[in-house]
PDB file of N, CA and C in Angstrom:
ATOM      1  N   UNK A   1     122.851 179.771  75.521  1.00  0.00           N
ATOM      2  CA  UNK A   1     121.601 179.067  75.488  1.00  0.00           C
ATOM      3  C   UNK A   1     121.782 177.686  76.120  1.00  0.00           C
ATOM      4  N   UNK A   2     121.087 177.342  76.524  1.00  0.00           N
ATOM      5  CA  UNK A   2     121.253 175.641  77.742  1.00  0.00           C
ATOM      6  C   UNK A   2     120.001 174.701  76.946  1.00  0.00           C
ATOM      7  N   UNK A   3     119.792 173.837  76.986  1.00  0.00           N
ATOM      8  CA  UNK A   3     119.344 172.788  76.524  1.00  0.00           C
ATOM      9  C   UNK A   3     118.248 172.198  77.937  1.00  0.00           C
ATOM     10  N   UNK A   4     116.943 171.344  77.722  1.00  0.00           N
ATOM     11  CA  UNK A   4     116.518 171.365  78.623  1.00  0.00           C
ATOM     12  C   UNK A   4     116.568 170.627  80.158  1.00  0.00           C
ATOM     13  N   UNK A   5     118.119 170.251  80.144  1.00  0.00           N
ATOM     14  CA  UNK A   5     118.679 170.269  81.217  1.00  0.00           C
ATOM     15  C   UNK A   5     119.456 171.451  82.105  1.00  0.00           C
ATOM     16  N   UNK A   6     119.679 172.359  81.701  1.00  0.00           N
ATOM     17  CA  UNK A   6     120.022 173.505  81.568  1.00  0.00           C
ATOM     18  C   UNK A   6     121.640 173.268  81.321  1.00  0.00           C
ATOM     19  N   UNK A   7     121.801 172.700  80.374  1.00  0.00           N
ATOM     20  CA  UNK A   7     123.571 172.373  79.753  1.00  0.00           C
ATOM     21  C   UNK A   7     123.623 173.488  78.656  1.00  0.00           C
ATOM     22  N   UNK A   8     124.580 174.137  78.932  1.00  0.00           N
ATOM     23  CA  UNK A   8     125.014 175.602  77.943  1.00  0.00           C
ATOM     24  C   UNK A   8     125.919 174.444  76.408  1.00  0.00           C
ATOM     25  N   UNK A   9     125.586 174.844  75.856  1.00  0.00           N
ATOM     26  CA  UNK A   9     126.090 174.857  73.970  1.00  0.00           C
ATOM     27  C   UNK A   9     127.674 174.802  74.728  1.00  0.00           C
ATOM     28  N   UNK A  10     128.028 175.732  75.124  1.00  0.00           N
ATOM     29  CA  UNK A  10     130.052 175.574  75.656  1.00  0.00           C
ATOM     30  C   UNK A  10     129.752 174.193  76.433  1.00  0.00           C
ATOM     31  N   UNK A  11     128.973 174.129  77.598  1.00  0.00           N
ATOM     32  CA  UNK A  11     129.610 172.627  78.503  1.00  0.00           C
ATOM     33  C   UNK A  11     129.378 171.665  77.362  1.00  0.00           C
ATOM     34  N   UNK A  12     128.435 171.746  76.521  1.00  0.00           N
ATOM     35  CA  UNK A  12     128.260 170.127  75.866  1.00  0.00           C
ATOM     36  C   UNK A  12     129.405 170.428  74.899  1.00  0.00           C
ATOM     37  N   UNK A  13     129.978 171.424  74.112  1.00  0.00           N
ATOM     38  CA  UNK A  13     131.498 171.500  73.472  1.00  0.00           C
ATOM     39  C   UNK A  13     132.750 171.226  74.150  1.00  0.00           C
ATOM     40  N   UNK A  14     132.890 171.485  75.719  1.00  0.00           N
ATOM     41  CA  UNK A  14     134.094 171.488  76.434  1.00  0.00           C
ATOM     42  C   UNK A  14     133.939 169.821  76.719  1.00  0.00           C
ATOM     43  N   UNK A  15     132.702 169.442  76.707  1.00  0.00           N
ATOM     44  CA  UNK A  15     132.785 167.476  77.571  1.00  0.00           C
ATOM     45  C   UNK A  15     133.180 167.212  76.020  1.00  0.00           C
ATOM     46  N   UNK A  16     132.665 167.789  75.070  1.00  0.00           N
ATOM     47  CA  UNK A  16     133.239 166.453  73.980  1.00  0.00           C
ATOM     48  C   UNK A  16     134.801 166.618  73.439  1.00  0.00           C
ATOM     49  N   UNK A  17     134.998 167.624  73.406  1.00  0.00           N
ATOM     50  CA  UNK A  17     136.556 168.063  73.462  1.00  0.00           C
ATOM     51  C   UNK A  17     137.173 167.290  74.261  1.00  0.00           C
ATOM     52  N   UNK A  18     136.561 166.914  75.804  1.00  0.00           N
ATOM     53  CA  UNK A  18     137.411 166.324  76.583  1.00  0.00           C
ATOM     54  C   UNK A  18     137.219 164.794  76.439  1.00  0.00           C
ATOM     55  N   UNK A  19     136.274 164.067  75.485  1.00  0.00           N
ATOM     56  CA  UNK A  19     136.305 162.941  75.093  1.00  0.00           C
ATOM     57  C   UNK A  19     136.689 162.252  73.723  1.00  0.00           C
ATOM     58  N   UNK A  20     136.975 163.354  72.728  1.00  0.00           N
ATOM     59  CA  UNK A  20     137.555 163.231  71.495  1.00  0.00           C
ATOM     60  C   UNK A  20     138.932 162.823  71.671  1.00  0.00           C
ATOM     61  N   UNK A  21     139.418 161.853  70.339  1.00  0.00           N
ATOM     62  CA  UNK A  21     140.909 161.423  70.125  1.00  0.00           C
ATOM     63  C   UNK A  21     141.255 161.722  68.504  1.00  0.00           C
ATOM     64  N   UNK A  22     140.345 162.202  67.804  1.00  0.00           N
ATOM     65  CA  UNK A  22     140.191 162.708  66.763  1.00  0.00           C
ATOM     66  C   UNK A  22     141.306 164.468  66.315  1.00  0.00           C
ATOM     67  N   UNK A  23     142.135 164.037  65.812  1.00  0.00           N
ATOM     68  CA  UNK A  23     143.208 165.039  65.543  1.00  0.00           C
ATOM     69  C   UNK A  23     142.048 166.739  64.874  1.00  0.00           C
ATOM     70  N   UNK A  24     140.572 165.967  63.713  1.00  0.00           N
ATOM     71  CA  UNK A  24     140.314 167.010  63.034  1.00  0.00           C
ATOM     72  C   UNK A  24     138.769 167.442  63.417  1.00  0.00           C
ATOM     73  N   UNK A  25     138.560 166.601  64.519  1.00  0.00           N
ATOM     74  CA  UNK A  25     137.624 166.755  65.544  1.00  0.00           C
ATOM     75  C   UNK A  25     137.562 167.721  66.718  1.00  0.00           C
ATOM     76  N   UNK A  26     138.830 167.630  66.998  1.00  0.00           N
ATOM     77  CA  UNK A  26     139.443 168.378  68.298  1.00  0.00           C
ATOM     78  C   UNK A  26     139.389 169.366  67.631  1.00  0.00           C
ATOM     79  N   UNK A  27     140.279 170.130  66.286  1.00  0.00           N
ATOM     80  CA  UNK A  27     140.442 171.112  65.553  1.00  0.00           C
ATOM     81  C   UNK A  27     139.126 171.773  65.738  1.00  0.00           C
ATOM     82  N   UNK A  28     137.925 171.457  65.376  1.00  0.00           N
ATOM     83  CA  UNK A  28     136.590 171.665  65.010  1.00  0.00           C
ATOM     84  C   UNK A  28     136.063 171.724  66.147  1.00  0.00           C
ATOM     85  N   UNK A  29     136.408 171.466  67.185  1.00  0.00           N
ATOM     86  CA  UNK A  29     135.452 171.657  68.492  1.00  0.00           C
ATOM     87  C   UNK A  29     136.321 173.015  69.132  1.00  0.00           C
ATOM     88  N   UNK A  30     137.440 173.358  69.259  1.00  0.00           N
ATOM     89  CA  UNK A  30     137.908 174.338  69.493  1.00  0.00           C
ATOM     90  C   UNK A  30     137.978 175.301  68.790  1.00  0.00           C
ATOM     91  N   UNK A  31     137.591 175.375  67.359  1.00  0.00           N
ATOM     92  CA  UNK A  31     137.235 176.500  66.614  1.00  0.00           C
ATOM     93  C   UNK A  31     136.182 177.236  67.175  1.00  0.00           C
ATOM     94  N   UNK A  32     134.705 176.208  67.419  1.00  0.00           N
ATOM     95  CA  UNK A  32     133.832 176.465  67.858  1.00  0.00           C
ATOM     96  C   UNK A  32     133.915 176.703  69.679  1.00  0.00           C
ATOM     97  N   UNK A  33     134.772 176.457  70.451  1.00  0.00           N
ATOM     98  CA  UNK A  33     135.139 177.223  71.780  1.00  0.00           C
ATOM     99  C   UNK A  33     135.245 178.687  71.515  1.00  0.00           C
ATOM    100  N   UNK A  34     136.356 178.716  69.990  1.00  0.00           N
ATOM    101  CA  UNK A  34     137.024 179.814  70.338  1.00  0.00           C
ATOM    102  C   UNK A  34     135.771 181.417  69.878  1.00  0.00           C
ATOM    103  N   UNK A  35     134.563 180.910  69.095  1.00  0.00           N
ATOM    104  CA  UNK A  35     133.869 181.814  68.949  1.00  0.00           C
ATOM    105  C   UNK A  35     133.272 182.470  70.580  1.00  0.00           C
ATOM    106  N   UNK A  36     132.747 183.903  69.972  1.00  0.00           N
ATOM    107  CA  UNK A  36     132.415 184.774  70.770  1.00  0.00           C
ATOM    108  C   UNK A  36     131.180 183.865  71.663  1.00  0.00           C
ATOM    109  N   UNK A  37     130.894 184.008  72.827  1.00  0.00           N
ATOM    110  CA  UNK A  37     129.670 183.908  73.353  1.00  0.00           C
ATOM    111  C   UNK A  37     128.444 183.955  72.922  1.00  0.00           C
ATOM    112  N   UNK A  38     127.810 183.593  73.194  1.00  0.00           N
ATOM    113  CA  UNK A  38     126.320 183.835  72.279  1.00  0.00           C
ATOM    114  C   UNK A  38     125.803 184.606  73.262  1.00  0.00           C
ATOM    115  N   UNK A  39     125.124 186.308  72.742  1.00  0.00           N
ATOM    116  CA  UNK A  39     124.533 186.836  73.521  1.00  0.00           C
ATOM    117  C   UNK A  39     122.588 186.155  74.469  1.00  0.00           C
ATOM    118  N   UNK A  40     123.191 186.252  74.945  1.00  0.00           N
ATOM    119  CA  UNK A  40     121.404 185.886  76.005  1.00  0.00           C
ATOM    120  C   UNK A  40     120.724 187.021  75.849  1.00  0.00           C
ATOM    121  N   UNK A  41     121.001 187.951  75.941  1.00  0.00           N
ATOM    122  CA  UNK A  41     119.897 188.937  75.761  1.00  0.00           C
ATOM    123  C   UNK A  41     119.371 189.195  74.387  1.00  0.00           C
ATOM    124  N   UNK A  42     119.688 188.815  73.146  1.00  0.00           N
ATOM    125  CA  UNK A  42     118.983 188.230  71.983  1.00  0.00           C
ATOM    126  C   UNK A  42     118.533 187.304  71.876  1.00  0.00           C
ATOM    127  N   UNK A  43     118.102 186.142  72.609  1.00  0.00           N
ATOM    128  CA  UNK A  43     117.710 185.230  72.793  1.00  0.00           C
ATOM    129  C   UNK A  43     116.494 184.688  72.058  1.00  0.00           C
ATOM    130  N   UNK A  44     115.465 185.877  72.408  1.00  0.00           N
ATOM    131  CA  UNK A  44     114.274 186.567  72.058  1.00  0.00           C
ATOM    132  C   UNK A  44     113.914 186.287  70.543  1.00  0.00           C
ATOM    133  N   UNK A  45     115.022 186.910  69.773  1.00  0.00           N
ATOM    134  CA  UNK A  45     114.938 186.841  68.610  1.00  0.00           C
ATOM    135  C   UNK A  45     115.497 185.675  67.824  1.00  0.00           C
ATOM    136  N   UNK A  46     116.493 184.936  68.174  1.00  0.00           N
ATOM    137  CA  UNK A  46     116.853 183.905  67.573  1.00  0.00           C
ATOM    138  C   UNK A  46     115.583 183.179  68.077  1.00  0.00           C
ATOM    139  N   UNK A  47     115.082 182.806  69.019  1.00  0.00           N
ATOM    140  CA  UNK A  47     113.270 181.700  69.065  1.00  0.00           C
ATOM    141  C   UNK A  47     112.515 182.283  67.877  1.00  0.00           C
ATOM    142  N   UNK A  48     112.915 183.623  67.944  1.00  0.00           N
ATOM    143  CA  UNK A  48     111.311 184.243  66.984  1.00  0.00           C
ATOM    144  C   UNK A  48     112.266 183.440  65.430  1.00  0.00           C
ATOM    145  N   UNK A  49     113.095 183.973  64.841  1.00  0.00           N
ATOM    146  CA  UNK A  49     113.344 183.499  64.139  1.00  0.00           C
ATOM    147  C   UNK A  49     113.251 182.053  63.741  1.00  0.00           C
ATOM    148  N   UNK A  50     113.893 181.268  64.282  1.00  0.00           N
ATOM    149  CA  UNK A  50     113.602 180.010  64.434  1.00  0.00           C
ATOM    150  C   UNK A  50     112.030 179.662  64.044  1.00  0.00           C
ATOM    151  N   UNK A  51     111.265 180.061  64.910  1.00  0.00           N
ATOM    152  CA  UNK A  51     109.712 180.092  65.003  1.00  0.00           C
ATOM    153  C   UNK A  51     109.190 180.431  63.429  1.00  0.00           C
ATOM    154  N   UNK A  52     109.663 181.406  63.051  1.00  0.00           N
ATOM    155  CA  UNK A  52     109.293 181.408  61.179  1.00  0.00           C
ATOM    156  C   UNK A  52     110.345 180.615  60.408  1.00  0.00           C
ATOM    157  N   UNK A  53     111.043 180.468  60.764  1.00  0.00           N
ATOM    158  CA  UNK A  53     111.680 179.101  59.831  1.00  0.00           C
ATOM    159  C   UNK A  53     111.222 178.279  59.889  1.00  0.00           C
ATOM    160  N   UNK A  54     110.659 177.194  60.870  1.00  0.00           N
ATOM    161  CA  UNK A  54     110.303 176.010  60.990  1.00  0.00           C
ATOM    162  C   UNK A  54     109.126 175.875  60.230  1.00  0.00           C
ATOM    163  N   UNK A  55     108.035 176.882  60.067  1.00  0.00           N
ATOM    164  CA  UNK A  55     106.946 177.212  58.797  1.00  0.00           C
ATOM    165  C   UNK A  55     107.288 177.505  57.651  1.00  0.00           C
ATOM    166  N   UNK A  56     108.480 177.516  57.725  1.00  0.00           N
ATOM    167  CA  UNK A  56     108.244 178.229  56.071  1.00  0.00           C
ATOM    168  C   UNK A  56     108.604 176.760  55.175  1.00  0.00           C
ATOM    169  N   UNK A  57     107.868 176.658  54.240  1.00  0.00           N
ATOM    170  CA  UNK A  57     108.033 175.201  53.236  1.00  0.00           C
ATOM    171  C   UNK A  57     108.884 175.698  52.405  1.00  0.00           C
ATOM    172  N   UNK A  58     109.037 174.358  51.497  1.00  0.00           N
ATOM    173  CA  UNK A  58     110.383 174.337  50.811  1.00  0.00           C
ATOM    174  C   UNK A  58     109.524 174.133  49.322  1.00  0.00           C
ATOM    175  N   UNK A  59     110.050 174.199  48.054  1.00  0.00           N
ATOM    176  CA  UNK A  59     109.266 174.184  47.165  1.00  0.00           C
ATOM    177  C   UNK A  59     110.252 173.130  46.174  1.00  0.00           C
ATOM    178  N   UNK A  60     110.000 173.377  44.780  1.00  0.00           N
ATOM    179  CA  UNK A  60     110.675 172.501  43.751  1.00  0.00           C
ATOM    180  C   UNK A  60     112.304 173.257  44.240  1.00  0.00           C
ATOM    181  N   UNK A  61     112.634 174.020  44.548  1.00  0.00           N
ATOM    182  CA  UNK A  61     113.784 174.749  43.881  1.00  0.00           C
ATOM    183  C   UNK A  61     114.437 174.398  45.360  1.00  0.00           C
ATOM    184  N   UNK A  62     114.171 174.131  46.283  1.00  0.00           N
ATOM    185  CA  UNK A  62     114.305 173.362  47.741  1.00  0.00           C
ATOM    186  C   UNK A  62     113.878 174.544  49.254  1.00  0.00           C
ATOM    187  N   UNK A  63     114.515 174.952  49.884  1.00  0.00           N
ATOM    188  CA  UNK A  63     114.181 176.027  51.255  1.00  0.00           C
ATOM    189  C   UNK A  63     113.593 177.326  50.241  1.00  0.00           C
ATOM    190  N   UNK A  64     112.591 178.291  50.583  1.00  0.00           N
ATOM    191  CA  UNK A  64     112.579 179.701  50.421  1.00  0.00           C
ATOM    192  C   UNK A  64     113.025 180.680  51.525  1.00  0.00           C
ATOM    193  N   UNK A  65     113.502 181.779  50.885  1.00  0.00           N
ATOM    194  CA  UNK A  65     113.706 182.577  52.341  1.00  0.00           C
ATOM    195  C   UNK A  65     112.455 182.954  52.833  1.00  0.00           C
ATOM    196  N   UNK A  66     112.682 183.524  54.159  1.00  0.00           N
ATOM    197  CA  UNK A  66     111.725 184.270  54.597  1.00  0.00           C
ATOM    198  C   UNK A  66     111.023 185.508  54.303  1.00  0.00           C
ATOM    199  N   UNK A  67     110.077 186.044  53.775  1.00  0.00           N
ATOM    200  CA  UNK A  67     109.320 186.633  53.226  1.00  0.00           C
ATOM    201  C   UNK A  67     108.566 187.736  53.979  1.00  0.00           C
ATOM    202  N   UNK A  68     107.995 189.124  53.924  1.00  0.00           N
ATOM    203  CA  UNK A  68     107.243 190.308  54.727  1.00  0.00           C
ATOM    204  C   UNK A  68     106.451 189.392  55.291  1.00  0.00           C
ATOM    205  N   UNK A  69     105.348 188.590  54.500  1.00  0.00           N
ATOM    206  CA  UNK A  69     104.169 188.089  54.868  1.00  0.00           C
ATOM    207  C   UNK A  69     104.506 187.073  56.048  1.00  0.00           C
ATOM    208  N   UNK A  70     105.673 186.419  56.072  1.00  0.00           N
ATOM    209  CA  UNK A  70     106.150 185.639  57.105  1.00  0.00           C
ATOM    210  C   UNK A  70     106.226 186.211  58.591  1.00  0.00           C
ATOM    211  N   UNK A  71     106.728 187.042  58.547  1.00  0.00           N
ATOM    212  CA  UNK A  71     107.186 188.144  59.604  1.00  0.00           C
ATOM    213  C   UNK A  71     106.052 188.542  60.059  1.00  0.00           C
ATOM    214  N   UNK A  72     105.404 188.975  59.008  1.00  0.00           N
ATOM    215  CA  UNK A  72     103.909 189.946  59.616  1.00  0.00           C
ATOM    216  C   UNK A  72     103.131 189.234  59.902  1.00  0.00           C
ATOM    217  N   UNK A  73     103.108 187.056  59.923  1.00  0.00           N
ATOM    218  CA  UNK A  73     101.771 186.771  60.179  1.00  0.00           C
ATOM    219  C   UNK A  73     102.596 186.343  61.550  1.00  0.00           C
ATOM    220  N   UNK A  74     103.938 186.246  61.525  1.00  0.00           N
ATOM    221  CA  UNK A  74     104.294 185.988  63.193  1.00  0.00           C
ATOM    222  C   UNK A  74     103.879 186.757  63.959  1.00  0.00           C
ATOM    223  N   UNK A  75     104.288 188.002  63.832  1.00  0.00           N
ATOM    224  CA  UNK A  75     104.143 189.538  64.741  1.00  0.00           C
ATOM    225  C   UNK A  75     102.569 189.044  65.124  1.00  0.00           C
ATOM    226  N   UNK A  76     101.341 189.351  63.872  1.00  0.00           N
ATOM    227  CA  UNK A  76      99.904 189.129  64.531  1.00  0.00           C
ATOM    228  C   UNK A  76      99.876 187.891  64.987  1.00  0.00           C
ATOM    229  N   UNK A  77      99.878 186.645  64.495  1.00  0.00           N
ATOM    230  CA  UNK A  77      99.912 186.024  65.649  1.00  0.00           C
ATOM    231  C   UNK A  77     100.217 185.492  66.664  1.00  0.00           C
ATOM    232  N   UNK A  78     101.244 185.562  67.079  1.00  0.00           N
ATOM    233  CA  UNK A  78     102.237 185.998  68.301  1.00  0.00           C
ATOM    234  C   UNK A  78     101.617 187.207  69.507  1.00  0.00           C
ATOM    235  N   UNK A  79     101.063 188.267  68.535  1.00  0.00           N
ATOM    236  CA  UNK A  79     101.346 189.301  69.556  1.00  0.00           C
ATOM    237  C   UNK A  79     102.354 190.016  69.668  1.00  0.00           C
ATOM    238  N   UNK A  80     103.444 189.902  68.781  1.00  0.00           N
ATOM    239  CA  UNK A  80     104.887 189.806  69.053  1.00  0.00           C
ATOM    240  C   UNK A  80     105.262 191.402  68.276  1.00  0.00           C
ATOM    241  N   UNK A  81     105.500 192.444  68.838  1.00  0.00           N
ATOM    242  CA  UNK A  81     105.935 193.677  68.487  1.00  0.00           C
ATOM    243  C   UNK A  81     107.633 193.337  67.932  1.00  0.00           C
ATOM    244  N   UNK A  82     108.294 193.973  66.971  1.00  0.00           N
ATOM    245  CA  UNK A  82     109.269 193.928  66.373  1.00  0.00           C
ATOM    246  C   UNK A  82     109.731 194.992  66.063  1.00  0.00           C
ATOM    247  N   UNK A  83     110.775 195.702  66.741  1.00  0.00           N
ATOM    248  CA  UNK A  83     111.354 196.781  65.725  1.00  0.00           C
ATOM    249  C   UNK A  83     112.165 196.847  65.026  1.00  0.00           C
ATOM    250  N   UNK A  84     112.728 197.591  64.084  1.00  0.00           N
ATOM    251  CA  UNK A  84     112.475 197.382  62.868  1.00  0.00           C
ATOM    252  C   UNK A  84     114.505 196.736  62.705  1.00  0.00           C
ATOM    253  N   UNK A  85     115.244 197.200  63.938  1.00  0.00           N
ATOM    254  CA  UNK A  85     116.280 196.401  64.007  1.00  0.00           C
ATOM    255  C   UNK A  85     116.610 195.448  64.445  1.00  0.00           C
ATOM    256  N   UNK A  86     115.604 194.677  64.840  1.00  0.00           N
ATOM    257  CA  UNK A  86     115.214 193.384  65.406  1.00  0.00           C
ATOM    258  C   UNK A  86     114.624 192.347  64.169  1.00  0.00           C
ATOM    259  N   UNK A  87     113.945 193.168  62.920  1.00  0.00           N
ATOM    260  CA  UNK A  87     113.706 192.819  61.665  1.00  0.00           C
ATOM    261  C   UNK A  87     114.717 192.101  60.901  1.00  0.00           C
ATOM    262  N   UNK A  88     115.954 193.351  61.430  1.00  0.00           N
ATOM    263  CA  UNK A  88     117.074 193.462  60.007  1.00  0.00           C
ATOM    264  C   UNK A  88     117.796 192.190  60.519  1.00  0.00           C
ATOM    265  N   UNK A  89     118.225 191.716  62.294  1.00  0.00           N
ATOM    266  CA  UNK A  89     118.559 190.475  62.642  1.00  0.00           C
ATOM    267  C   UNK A  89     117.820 189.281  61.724  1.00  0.00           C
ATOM    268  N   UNK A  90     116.667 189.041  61.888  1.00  0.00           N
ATOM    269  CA  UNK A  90     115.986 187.840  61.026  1.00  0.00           C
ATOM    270  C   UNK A  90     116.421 188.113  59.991  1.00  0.00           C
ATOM    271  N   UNK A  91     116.286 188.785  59.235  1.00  0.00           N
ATOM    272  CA  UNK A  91     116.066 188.799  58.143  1.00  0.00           C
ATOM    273  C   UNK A  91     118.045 188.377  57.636  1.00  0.00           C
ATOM    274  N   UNK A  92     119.014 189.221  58.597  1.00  0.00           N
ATOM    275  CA  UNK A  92     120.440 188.492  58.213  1.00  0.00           C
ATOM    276  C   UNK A  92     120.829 187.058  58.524  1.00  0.00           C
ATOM    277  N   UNK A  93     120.121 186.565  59.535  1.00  0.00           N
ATOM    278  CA  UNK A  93     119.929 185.535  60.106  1.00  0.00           C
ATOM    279  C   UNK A  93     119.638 184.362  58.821  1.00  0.00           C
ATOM    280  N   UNK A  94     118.349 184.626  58.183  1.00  0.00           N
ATOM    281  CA  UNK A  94     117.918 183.935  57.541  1.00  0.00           C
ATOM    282  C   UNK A  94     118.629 183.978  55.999  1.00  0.00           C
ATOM    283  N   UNK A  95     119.151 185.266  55.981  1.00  0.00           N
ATOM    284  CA  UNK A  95     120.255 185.340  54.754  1.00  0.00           C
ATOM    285  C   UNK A  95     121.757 184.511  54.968  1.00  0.00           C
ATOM    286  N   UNK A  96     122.274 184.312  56.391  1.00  0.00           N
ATOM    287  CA  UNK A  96     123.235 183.299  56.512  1.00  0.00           C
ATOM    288  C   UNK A  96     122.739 181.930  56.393  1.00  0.00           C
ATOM    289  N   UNK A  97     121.535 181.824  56.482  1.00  0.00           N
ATOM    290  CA  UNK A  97     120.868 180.128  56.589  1.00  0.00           C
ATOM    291  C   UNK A  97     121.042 179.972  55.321  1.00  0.00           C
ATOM    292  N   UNK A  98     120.236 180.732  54.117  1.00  0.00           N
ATOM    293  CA  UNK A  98     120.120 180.268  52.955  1.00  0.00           C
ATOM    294  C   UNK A  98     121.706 180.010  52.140  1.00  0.00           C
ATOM    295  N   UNK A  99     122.573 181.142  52.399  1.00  0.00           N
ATOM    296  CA  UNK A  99     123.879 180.847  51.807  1.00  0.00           C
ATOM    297  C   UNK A  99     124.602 179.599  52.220  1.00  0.00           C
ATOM    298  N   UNK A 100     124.203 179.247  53.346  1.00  0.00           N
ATOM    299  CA  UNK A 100     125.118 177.967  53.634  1.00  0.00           C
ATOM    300  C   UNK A 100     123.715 176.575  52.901  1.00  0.00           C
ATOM    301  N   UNK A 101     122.752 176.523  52.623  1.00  0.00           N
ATOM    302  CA  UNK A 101     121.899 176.471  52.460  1.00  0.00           C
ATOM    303  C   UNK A 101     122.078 175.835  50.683  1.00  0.00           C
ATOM    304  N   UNK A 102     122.398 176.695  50.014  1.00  0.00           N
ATOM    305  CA  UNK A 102     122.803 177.458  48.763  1.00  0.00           C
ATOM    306  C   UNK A 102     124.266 176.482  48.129  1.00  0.00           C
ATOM    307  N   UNK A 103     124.699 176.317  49.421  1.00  0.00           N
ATOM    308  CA  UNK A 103     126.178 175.721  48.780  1.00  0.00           C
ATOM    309  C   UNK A 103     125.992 173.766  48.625  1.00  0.00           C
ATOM    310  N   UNK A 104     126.839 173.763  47.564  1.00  0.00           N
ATOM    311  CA  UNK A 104     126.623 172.156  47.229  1.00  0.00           C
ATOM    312  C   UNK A 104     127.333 171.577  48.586  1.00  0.00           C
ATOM    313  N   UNK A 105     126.806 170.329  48.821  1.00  0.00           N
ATOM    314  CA  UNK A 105     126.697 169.558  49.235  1.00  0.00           C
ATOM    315  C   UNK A 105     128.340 169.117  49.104  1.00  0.00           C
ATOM    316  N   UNK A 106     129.731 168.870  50.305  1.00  0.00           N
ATOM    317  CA  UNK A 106     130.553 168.048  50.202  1.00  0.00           C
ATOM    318  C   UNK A 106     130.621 166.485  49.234  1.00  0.00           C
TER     319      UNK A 106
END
């Protein structure tokens, strides 16, 4: 994914790697080199996702997950057809958000 200069997530990780002097910085920026690529051709779905997260409110208890009714008022108003393993992505997606989400605070 590129940023709207068209700078990919790796170049803006490889320039700061190459400007860090940080022993546990460096550690942490090359962890994150060393992950897999981010597929582009899901692309699609991480926006859609994104796109119902950024609506969904937070209540007393703090974030909620994402919900049928969430999904289904994107799809209608969007326009946006979904099948149903394109579902199960959001929906794990939004189950890794909340667990990290979930955990106390350092």
């Amino acid at each position: 994914m590129t940023d709207k200069d068209g700078v990919t997530v790796r170049e803006q990780l490889q320039a700061q790697l190459g400007r860090t002097k940080k022993p546990a910085r460096i550690r942490e920026l090359e962890a994150d080199l060393a992950m897999p690529r981010y597929p582009e051709e899901l692309a699609y779905i991480w926006r859609a996702y994104n796109r119902i997260r950024a609506r969904k409110g937070s209540g007393f208890a703090g974030r909620a997950p994402i919900e049928w009714p969430d999904i289904d008022a994107f799809c209608r108003n969007t326009r946006t057809v979904l099948a149903p393993w394109e579902i199960e992505i959001i929906e794990a997606l939004d189950n890794a958000f909340m667990a990290v989400k979930q955990q106390p605070s350092p």
